[in-house]
C-alpha atoms as a PDB file:
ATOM      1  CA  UNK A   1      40.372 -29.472   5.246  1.00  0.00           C
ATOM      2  CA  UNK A   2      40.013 -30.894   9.042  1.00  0.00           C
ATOM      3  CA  UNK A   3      42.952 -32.317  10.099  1.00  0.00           C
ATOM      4  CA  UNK A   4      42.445 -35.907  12.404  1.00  0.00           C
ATOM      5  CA  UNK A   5      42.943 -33.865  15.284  1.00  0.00           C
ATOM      6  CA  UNK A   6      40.417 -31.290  14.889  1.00  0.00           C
ATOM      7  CA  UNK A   7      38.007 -33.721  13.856  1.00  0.00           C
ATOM      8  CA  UNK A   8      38.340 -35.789  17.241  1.00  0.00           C
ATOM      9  CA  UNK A   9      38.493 -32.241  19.013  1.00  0.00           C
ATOM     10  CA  UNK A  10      35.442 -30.936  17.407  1.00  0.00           C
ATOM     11  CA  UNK A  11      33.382 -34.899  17.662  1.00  0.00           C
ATOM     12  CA  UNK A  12      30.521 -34.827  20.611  1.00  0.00           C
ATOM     13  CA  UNK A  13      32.046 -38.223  21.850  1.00  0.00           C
ATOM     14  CA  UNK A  14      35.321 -36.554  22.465  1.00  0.00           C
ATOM     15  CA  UNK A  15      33.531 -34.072  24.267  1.00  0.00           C
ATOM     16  CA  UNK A  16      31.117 -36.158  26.104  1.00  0.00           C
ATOM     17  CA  UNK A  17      34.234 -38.494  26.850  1.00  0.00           C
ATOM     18  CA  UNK A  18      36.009 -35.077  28.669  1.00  0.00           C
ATOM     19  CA  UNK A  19      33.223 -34.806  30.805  1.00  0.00           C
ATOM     20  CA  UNK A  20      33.016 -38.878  31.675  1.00  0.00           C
ATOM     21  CA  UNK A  21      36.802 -38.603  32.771  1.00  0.00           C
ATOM     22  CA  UNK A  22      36.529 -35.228  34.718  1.00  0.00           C
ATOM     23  CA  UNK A  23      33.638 -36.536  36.949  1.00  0.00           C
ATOM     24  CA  UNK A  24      35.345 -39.506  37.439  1.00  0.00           C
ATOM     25  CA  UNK A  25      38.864 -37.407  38.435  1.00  0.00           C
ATOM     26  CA  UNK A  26      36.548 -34.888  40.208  1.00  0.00           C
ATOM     27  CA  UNK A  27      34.671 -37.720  42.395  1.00  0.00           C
ATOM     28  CA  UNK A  28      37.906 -39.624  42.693  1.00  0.00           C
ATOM     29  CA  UNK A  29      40.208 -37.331  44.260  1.00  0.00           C
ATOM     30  CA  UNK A  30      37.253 -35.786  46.618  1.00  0.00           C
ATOM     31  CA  UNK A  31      36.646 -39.403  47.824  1.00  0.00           C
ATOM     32  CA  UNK A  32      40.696 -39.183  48.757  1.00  0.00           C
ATOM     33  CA  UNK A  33      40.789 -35.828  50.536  1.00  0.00           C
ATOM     34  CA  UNK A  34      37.774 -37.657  52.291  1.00  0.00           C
ATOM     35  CA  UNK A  35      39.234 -40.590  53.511  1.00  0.00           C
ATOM     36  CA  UNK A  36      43.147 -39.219  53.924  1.00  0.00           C
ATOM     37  CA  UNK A  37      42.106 -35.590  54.944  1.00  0.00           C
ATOM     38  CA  UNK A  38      39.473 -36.392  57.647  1.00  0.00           C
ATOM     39  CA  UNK A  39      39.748 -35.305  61.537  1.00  0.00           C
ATOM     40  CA  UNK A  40      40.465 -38.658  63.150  1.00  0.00           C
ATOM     41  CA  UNK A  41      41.984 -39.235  66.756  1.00  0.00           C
ATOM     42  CA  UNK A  42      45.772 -38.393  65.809  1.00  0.00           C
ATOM     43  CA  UNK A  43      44.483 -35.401  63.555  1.00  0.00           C
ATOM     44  CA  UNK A  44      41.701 -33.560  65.347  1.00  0.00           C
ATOM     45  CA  UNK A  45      41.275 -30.846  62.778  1.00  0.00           C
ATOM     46  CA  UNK A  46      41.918 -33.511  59.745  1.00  0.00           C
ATOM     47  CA  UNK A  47      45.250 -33.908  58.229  1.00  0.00           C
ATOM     48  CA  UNK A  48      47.431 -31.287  55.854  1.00  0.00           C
ATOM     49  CA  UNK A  49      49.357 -32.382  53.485  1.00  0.00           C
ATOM     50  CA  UNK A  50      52.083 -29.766  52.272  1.00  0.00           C
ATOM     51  CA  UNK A  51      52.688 -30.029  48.609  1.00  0.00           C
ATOM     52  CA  UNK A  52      54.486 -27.386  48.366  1.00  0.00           C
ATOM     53  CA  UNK A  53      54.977 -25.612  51.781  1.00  0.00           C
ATOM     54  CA  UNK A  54      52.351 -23.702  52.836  1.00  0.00           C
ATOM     55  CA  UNK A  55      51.682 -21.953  48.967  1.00  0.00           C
ATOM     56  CA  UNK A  56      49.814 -25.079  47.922  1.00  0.00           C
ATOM     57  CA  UNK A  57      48.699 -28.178  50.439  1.00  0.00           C
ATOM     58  CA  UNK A  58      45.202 -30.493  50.595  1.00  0.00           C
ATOM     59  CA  UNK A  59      43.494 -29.409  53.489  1.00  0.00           C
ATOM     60  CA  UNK A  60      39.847 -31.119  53.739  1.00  0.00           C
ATOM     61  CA  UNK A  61      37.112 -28.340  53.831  1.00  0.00           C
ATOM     62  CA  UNK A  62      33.173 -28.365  52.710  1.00  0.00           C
ATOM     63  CA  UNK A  63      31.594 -25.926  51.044  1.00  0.00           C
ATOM     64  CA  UNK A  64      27.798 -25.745  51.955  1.00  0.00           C
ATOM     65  CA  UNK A  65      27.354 -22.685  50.447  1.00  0.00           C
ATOM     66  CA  UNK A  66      27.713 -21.338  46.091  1.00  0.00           C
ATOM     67  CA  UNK A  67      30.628 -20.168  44.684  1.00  0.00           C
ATOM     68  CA  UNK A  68      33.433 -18.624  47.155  1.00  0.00           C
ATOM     69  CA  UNK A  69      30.477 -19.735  50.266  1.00  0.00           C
ATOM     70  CA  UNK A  70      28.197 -17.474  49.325  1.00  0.00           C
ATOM     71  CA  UNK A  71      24.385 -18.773  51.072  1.00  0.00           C
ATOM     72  CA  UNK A  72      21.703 -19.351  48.956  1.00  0.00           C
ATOM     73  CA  UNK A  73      19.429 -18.713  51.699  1.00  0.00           C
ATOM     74  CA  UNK A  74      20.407 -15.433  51.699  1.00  0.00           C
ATOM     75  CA  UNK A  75      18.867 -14.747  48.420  1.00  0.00           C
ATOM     76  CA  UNK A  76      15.712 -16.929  48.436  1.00  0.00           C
ATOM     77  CA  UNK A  77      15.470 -17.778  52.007  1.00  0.00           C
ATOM     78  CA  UNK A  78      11.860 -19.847  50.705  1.00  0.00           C
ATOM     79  CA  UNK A  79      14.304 -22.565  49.069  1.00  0.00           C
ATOM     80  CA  UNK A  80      16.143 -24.909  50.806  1.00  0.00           C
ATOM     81  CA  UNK A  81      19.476 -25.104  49.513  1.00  0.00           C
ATOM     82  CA  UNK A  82      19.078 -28.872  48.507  1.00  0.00           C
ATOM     83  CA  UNK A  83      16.050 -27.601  46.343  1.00  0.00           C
ATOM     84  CA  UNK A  84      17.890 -24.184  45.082  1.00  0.00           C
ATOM     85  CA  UNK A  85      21.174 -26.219  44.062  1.00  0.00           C
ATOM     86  CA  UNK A  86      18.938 -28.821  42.063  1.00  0.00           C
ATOM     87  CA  UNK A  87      17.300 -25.875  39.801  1.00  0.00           C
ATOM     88  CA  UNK A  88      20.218 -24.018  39.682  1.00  0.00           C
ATOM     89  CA  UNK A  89      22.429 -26.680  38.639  1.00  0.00           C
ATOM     90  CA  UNK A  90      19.477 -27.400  36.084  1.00  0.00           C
ATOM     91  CA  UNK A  91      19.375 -24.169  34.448  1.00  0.00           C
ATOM     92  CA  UNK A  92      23.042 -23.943  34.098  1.00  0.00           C
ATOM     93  CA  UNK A  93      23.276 -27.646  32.528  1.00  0.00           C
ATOM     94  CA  UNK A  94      20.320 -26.562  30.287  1.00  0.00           C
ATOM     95  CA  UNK A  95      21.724 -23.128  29.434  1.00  0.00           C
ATOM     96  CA  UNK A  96      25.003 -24.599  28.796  1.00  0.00           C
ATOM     97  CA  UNK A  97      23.692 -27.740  26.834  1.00  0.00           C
ATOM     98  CA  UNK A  98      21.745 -24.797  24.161  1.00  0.00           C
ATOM     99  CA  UNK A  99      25.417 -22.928  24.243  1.00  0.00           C
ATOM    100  CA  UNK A 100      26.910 -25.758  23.100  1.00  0.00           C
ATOM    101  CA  UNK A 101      24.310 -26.596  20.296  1.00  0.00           C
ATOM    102  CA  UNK A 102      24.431 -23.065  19.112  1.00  0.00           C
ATOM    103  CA  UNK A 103      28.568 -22.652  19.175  1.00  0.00           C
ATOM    104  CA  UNK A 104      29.381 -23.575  15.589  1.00  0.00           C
ATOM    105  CA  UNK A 105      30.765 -27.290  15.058  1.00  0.00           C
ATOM    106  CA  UNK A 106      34.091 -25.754  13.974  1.00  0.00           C
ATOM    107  CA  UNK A 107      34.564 -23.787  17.052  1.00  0.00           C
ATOM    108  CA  UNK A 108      35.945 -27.100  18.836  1.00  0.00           C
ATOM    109  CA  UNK A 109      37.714 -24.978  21.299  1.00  0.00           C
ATOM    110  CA  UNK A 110      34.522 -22.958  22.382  1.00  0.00           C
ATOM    111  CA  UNK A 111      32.899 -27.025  22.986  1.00  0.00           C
ATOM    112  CA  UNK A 112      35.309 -27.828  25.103  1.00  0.00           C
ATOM    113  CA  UNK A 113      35.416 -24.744  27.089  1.00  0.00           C
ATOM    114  CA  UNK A 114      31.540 -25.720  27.641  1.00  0.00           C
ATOM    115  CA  UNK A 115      32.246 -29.236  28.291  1.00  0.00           C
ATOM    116  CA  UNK A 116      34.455 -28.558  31.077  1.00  0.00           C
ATOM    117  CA  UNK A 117      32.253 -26.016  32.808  1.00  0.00           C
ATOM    118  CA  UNK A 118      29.165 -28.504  32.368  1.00  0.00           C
ATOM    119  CA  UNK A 119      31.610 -31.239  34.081  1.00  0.00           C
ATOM    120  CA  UNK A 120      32.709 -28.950  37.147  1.00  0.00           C
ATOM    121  CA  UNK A 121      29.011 -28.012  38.080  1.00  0.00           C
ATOM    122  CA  UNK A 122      28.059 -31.427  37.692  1.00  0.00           C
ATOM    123  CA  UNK A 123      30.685 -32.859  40.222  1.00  0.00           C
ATOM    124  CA  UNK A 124      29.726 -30.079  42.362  1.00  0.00           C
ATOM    125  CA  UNK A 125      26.221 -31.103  42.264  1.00  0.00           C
ATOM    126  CA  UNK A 126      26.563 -34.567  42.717  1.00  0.00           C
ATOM    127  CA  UNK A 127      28.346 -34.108  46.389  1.00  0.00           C
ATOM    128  CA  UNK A 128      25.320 -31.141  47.113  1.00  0.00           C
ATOM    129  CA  UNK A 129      22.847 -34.616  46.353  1.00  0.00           C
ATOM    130  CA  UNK A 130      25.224 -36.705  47.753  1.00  0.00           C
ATOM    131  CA  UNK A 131      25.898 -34.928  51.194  1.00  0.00           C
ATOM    132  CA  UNK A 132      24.277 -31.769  50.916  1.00  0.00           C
ATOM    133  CA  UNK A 133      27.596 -29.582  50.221  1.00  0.00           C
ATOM    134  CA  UNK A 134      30.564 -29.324  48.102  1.00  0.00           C
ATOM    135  CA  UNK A 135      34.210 -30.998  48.824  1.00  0.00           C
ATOM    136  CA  UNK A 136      37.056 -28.880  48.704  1.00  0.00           C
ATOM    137  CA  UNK A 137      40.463 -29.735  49.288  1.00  0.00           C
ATOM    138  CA  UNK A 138      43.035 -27.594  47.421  1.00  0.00           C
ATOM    139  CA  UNK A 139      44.174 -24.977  49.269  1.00  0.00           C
ATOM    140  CA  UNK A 140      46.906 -21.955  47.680  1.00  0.00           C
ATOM    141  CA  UNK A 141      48.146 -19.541  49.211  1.00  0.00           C
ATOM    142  CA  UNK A 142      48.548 -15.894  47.539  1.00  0.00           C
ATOM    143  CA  UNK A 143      50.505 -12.659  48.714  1.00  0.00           C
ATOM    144  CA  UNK A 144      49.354 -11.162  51.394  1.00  0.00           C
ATOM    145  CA  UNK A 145      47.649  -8.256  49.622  1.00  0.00           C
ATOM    146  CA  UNK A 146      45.528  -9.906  47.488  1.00  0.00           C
ATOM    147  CA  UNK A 147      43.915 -12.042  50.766  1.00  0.00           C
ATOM    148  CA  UNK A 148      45.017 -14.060  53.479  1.00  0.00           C
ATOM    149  CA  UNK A 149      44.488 -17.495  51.125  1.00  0.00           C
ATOM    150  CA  UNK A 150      42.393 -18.212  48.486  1.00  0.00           C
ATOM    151  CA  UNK A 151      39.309 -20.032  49.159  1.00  0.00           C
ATOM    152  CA  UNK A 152      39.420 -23.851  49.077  1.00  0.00           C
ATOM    153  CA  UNK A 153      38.812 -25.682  46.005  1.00  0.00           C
ATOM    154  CA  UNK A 154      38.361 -28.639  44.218  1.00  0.00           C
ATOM    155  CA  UNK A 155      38.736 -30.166  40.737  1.00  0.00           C
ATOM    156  CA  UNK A 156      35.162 -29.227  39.491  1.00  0.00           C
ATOM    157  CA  UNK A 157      35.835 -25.701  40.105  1.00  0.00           C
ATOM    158  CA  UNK A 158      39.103 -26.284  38.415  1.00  0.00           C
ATOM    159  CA  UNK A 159      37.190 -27.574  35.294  1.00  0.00           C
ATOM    160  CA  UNK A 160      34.850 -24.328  35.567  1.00  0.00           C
ATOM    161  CA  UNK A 161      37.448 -22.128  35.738  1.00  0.00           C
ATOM    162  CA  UNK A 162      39.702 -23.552  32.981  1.00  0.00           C
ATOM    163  CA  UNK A 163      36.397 -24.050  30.579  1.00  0.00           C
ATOM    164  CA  UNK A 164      35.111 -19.904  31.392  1.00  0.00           C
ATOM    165  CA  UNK A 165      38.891 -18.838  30.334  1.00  0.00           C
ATOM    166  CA  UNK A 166      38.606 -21.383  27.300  1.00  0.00           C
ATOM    167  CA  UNK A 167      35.543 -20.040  25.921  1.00  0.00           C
ATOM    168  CA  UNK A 168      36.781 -16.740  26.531  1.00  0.00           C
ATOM    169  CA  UNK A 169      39.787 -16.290  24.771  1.00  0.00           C
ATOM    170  CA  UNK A 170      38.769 -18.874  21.990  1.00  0.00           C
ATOM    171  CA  UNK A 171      37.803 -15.857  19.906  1.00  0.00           C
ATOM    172  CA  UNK A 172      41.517 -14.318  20.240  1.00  0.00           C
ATOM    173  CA  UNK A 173      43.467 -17.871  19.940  1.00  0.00           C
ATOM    174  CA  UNK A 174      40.945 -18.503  16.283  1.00  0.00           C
ATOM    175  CA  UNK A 175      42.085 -14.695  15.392  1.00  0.00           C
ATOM    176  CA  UNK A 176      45.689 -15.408  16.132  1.00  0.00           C
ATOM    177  CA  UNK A 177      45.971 -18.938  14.024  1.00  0.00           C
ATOM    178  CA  UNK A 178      43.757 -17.385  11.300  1.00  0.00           C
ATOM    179  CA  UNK A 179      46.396 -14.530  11.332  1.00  0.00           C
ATOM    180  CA  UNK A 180      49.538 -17.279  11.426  1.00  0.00           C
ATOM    181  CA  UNK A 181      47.995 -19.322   8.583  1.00  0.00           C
ATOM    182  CA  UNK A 182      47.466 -15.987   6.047  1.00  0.00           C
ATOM    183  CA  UNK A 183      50.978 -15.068   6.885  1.00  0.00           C
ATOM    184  CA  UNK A 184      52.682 -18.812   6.134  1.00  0.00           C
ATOM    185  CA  UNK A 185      50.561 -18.839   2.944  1.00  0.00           C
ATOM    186  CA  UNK A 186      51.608 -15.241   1.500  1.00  0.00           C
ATOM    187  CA  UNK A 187      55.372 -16.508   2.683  1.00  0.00           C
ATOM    188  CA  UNK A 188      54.738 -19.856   0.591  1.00  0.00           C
ATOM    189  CA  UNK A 189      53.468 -17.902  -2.561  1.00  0.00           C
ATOM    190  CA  UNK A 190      56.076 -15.438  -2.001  1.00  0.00           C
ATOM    191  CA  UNK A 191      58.505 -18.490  -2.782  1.00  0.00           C
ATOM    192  CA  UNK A 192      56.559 -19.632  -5.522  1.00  0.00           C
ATOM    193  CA  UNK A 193      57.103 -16.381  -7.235  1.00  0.00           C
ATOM    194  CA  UNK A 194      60.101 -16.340  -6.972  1.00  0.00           C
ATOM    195  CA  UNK A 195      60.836 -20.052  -8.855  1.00  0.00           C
END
């Protein structure tokens, strides 16, 4: 039997409500990197703001580019990258919209995994048909032999990348509690025996 929790966790509202409040976080805190972050006269090449040193700050950067500023036009140089963003973004809305549907209702974590990914490309494509390229503004640093710094991101791609690892290690976590609850049921018949 469902607990309250997994019912809410598994519900389409709950899941339609996560995406809701990530756009509106996502759109939110790239309209402050925006107006805080900006070159202006005292800050020619737009303000830093050190979070934590140098390994993570907000640094305003945009993204006209895909993933990591990779150039569409490099692969259909036919599309404009307005055009190429609008069918790619949707595809992947469409593709993940018929994931969703076909994940089973139980699988709540799988959903949610998908509902985050769907909200990360849709704040990225919102600022593409807003101003024609993506905001970024979190910048970390890494050791030096992985790369000089990671590439600049924002909350969308956070969602993206947060929803991918969901609905890829869903499968292990459901293996591991199915695993836990087997075990705490032979331990409770175990002491039922021996009454």
């Amino acid at each position: 039997m469902k607990s309250s929790i997994e019912k809410t966790l598994s519900s389409f509202k709950f899941h339609l409500a996560l995406i809701v409040v990530g756009l509106g976080l996502d759109q939110l805190t790239k309209k402050w990197a925006e107006g805080h972050l900006s070159p202006s006269f005292e800050a020619p090449h737009g303000e830093i703001v050190h979070v934590i040193g140098d390994l993570f700050r907000f640094q305003l950067a945009y993204n006209p580019g895909a993933a990591f500023s990779s150039r569409p036009q490099d692969i259909v140089p036919f599309l404009s990258p307005t055009l190429f963003f609008l069918i790619l973004s949707l595809i992947a809305v469409a593709v993940l919209a018929w994931f969703y549907r076909s994940v089973k209702k139980s699988d709540w974590l799988s959903r949610i995994g998908i509902s985050m990914i769907v909200c990360g490309a849709l704040g990225n494509f919102i600022d593409r048909m807003r101003i024609g390229k993506v905001v970024d503004f979190i910048d970390c640093d890494f050791p030096d032999f992985i790369m000089q710094r990671w590439p600049t991101f924002n909350v969308a791609d956070c969602f993206v990348t947060v929803g991918v690892s969901i609905v890829l290690l869903a499968p292990f976590v459901y293996k591991l509690l199915k695993k836990s609850h087997k075990t705490e049921i032979a331990k409770n018949d175990a002491k039922n025996n021996c009454k």
